[in-house]
Structures are given as C-alpha cells and as structure tokens.
Protein backbone atom coordinates (compact mmCIF):
# COMPACT_ATOMS: atom_id res chain seq x y z
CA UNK A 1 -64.01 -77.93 -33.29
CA UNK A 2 -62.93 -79.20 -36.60
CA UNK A 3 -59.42 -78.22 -35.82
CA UNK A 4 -59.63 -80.14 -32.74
CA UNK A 5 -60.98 -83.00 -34.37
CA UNK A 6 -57.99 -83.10 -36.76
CA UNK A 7 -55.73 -83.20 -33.81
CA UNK A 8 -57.18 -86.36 -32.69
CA UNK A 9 -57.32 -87.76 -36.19
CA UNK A 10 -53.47 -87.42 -36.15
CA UNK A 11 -53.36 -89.08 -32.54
CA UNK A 12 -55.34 -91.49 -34.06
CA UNK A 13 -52.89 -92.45 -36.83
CA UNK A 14 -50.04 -92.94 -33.76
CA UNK A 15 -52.30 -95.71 -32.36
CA UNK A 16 -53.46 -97.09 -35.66
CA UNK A 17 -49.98 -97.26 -36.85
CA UNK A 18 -49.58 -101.13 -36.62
CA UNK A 19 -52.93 -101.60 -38.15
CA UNK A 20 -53.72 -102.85 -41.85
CA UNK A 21 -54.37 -100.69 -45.03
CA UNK A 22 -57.74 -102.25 -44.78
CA UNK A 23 -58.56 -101.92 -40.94
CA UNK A 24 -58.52 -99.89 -38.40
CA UNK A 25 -57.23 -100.32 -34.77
CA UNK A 26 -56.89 -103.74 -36.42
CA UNK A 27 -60.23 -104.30 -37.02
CA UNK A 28 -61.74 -105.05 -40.33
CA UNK A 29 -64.14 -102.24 -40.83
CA UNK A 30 -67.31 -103.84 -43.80
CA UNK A 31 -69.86 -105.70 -43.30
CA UNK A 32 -70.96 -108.48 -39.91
CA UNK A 33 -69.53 -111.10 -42.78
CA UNK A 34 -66.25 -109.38 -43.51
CA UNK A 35 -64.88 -107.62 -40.51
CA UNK A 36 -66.19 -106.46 -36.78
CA UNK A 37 -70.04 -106.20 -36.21
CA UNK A 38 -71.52 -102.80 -35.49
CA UNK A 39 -71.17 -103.23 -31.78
CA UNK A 40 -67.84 -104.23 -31.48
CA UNK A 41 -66.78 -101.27 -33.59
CA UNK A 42 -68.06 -98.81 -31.34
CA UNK A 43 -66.84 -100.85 -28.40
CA UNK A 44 -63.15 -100.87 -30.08
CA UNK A 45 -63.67 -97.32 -30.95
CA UNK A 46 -64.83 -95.28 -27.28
CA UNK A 47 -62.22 -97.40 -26.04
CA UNK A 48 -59.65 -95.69 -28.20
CA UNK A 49 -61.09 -92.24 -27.64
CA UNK A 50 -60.72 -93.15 -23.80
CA UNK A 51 -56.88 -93.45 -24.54
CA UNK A 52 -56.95 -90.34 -26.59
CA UNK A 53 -56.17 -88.02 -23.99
CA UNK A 54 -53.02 -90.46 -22.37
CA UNK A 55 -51.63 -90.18 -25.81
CA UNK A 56 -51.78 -86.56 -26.37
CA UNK A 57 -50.51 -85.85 -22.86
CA UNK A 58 -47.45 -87.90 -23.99
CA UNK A 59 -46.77 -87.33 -27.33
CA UNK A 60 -46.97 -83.55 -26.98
CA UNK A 61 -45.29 -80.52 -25.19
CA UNK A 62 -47.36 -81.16 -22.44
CA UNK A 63 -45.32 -83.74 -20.96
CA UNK A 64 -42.36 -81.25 -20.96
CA UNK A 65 -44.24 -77.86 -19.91
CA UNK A 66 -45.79 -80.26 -16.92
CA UNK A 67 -42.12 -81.70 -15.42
CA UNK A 68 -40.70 -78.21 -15.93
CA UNK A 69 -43.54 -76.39 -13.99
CA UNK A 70 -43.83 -78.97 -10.94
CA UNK A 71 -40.13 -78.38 -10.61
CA UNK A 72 -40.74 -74.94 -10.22
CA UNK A 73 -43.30 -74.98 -7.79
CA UNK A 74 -40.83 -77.23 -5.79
CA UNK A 75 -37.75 -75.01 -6.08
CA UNK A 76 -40.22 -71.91 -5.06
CA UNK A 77 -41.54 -73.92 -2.33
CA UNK A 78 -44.76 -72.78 -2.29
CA UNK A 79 -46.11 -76.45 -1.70
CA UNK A 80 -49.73 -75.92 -3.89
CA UNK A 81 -49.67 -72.61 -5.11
CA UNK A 82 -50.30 -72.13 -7.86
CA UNK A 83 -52.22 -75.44 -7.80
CA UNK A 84 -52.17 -78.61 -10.20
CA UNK A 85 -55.21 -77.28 -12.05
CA UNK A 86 -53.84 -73.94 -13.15
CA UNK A 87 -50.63 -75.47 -13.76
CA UNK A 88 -52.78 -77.90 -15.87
CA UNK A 89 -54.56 -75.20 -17.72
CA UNK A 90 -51.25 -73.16 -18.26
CA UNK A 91 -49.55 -76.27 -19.96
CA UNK A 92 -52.63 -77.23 -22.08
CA UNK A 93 -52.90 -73.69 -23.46
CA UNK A 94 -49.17 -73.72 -24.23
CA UNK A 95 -49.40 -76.78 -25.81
CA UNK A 96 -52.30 -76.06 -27.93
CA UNK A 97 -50.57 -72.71 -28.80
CA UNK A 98 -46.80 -74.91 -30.17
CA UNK A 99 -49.08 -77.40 -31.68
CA UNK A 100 -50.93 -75.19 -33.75
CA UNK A 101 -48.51 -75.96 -37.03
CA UNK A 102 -48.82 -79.29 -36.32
CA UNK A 103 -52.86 -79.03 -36.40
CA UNK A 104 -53.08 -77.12 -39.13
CA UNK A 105 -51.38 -79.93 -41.27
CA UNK A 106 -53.47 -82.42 -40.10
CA UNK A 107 -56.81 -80.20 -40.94
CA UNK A 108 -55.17 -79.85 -44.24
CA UNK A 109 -54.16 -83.10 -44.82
CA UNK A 110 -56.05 -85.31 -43.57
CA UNK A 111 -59.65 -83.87 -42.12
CA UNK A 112 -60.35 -81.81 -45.16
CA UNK A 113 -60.21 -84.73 -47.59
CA UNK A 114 -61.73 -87.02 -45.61
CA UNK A 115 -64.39 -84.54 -45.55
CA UNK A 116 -64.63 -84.33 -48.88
CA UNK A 117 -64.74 -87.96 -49.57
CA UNK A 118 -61.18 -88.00 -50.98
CA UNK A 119 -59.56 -90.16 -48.54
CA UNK A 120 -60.97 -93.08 -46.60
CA UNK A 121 -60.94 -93.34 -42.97
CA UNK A 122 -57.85 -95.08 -43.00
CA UNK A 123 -56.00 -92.91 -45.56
CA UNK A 124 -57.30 -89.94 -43.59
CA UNK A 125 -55.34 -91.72 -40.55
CA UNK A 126 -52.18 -92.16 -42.07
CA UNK A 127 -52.17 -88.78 -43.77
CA UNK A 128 -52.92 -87.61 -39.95
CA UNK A 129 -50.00 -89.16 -38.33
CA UNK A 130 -47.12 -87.62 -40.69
CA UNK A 131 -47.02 -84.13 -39.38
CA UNK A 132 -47.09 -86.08 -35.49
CA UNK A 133 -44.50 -87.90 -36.93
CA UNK A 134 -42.53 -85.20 -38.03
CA UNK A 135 -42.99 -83.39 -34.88
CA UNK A 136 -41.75 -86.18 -32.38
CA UNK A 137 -38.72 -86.65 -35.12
CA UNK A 138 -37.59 -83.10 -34.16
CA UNK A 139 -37.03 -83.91 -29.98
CA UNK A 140 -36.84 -87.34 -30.06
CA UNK A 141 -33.12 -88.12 -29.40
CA UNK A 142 -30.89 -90.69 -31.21
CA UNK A 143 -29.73 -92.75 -27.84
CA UNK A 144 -33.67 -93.00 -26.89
CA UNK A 145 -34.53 -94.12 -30.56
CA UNK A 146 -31.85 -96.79 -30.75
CA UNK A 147 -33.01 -98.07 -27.34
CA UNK A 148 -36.50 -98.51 -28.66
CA UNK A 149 -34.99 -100.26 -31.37
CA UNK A 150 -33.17 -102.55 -29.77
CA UNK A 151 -36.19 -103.83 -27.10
CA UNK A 152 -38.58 -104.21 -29.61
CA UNK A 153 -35.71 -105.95 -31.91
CA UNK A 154 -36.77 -103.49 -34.91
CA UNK A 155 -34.18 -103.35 -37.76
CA UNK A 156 -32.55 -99.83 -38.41
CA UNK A 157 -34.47 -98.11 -40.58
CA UNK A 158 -32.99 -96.77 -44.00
CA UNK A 159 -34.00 -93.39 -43.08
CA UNK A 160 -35.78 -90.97 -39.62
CA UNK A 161 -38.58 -90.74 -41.97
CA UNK A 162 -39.52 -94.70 -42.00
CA UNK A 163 -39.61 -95.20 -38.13
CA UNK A 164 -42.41 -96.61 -36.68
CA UNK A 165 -44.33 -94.55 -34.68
CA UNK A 166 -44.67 -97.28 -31.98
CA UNK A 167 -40.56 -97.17 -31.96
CA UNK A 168 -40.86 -92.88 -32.11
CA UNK A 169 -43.46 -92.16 -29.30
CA UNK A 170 -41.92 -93.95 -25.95
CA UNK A 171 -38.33 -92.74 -27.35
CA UNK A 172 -39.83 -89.13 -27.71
CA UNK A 173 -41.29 -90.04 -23.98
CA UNK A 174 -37.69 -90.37 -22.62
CA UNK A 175 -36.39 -87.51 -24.71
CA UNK A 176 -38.67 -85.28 -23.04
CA UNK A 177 -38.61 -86.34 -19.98
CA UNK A 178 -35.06 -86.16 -19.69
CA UNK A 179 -35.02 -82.51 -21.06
CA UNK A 180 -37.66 -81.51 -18.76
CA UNK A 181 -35.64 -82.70 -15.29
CA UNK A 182 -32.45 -80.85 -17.22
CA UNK A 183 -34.08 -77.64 -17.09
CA UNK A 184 -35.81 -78.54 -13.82
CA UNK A 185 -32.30 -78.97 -12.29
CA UNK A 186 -31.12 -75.75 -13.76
CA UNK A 187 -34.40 -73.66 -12.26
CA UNK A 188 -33.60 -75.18 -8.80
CA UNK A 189 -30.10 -73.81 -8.80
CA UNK A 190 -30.72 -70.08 -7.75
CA UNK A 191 -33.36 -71.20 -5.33
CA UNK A 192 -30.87 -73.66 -3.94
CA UNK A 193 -28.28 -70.91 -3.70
CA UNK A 194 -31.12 -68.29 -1.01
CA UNK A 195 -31.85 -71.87 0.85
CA UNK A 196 -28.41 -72.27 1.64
CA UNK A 197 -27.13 -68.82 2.77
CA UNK A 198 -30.61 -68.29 4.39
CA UNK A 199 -29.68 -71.33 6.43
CA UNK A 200 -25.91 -70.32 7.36
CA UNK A 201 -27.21 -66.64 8.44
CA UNK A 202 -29.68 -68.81 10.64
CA UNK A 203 -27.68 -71.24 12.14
CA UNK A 204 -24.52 -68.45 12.55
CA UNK A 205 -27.44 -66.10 15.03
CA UNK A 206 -28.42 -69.33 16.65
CA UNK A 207 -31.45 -68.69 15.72
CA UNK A 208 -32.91 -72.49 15.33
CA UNK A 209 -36.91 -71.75 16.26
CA UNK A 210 -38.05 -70.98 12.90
CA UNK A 211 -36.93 -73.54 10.11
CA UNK A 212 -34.73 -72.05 7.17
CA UNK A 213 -37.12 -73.04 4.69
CA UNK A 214 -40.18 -71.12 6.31
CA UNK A 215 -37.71 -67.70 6.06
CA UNK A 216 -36.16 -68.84 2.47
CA UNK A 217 -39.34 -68.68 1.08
CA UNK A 218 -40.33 -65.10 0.96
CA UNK A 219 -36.88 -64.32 -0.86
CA UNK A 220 -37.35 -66.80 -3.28
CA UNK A 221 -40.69 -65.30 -4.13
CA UNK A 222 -39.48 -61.91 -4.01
CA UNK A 223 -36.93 -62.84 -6.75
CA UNK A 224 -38.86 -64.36 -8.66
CA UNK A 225 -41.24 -61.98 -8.60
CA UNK A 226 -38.36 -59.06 -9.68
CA UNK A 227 -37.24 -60.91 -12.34
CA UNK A 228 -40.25 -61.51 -13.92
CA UNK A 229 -39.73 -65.12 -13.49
CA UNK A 230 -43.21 -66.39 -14.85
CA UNK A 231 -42.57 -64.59 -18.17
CA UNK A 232 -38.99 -65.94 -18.41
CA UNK A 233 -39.89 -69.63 -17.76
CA UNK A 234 -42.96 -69.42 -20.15
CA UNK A 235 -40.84 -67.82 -22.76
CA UNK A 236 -38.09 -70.19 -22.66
CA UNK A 237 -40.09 -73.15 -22.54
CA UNK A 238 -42.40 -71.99 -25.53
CA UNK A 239 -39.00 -71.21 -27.34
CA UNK A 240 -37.35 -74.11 -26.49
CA UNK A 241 -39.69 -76.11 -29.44
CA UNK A 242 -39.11 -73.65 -32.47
C-alpha cells in the first residue's frame, strides 16, 4: 500500500509541476487567511486523485502494452477474445512489474521522508516526480520533445534534465504511441501473409460460400499457438523498456 502510495506521490509531482514552492496544485496550502479554506482543499484535491488514474495510464507502459495488445487481437481476429478486461489486467500487471524501479525511488525518496517529517508535502512532490521524470526521458523521442516545445513556445532547455514535465509527458504520449502502432504493424505482418494465401486458395477452388477470414482464422490461431506467441509478445514488450 505504501508502495502504491509512492507511485501516486510521483504522479502527483507530474501534475503539480507548474505549481509554486509554497503551494500545491497551485493552491496556497495555510491557514482560511493565507491560502485555500479547508473545503476547497479537499475539493481541489479528490479532483486530482480523480485524474490520477488518466495520468498513470499515460505516462506509463500501459499506454504501449495496451496499443500493442489490441493490435494483436485484431491481426488474430478473434474479435473479443481474450476480452478488454483481461487485456486490461495483463497490461496493468506488466506495468506494475517495469515500474517497480521507478516505485521504489519514489518510496525512497520521497514517501519515506515525508513520513518522517523530513520533507514537506511539496518537497515530497518534487522529490516524487524525478525518477517519473527520468523514466519518460528514456522513451520520449527528440522530434516529439521539440514539437512540445515549439506549441507551448518553451525555450530549449540547457540540458534533458531541466524539461518541464508538462513539455515531457504529451511528447512521451506521442513517443509511445508511435512505437506501439510500429510494433503493431510488424505483428500484423505474418497474419496478413495466412489471410492472403487463405484467400487465393479460396477464390482459385471457387469456393466463395464461406468468407476467407472465417477459414484464416483457425491457422492464425494455430500458429500462434505453436510458436508460443503469448510468451514471445509479452517478452518482447517487457524487454523492449530495459
């Protein structure tokens, strides 16, 4: 649980990361004189954990593991088996499993003092979001980061290290998603390969009652199945972040 809470701590930091030293989302955390009353705090606050789970979806492997496993279940065409909430369950484990590292830092870093009474909130934020920010740093490709820069008419920073996590996340977005439809396009290939002779051997017979796809799809599970195509996809997707 405490790991888990460090996790969101670090998320935290990615949406607190235009705030001031002395707020947070913003907000001037004190006293009803001084910053937000109680109310509004906790208003400001479930309506960040409500965004929580957007955010982690996005600035983690999941968004990969997700794009790379519906085009799977496409090229197999198998229609809704295995179904979204397996598929679901499979990417969040993976996920959880590559960001492990990443957690650990943050528990380290940030949860542990702030448990302690070392950091403040707000320390304990920005302590948080450095290991996130090293993470996206590592997929997040120069062409998307540049484009970032350019819409939200940031200057170049001196080095990777002092980009803006606003600027980092929706390039890290693109990066990903472009890499996931890459090796999407690559799964499809073999599949694409049975579809089409399937259909010449069908069309050759003259044998036009049954639709190629409907006879495809047996082979295409059947080699899948031989080649131990689960644990091959899973693999290289898992490897594909170290």
């Amino acid at each position: 649980m405490s790991r888990t809470f460090a996790l969101l701590v670090g998320i935290a930091g990615v949406a607190n990361a235009a705030a001031t030293p002395s707020s947070l989302f913003g907000i001037s955390f004190g006293t009803e004189k001084t910053g937000a009353g109680v109310p509004l705090q906790i208003v400001i606050l479930l309506t960040a954990l409500t965004l929580l789970p957007a955010v982690v979806v996005s600035v983690t492997p999941f968004l990969r593991i997700t794009v790379v496993l519906h085009f799977l279940r496409q090229a197999l065409g198998t229609q809704t088996t295995p179904s979204n909430q397996i598929l679901i369950g499979l990417a969040l484990f993976l996920t959880f499993l590559i960001m492990q590292p990443v957690v650990g830092d943050i528990y380290t870093k940030a949860w542990q003092p702030l448990e302690k009474g070392h950091l403040t909130p707000q320390q304990a934020f920005e302590e948080g979001a450095k290991p996130v920010r090293t993470f996206l740093l590592r997929f997040a490709r120069e062409k998307d980061i540049k484009l970032m820069l350019d819409i939200s008419k940031s200057p170049p920073p001196q080095t990777r290290d002092d980009l803006e996590l606003r600027v980092l996340v929706p390039a890290y977005i693109l990066s990903e998603l472009k890499t996931g439809f890459q090796i999407g396009a690559v799964l499809f290939l073999p599949f694409l390969i049975i579809d089409l002779i399937v259909a010449s051997v069908t069309l050759s017979i003259g044998m036009i009652q049954l639709p190629p796809v409907m006879l495809s799809a047996p082979f295409k599970i059947l080699l899948f199945v031989l080649v131990d195509g689960w644990n091959l996809v899973v693999g290289s997707l898992v490897k594909s972040f170290y």
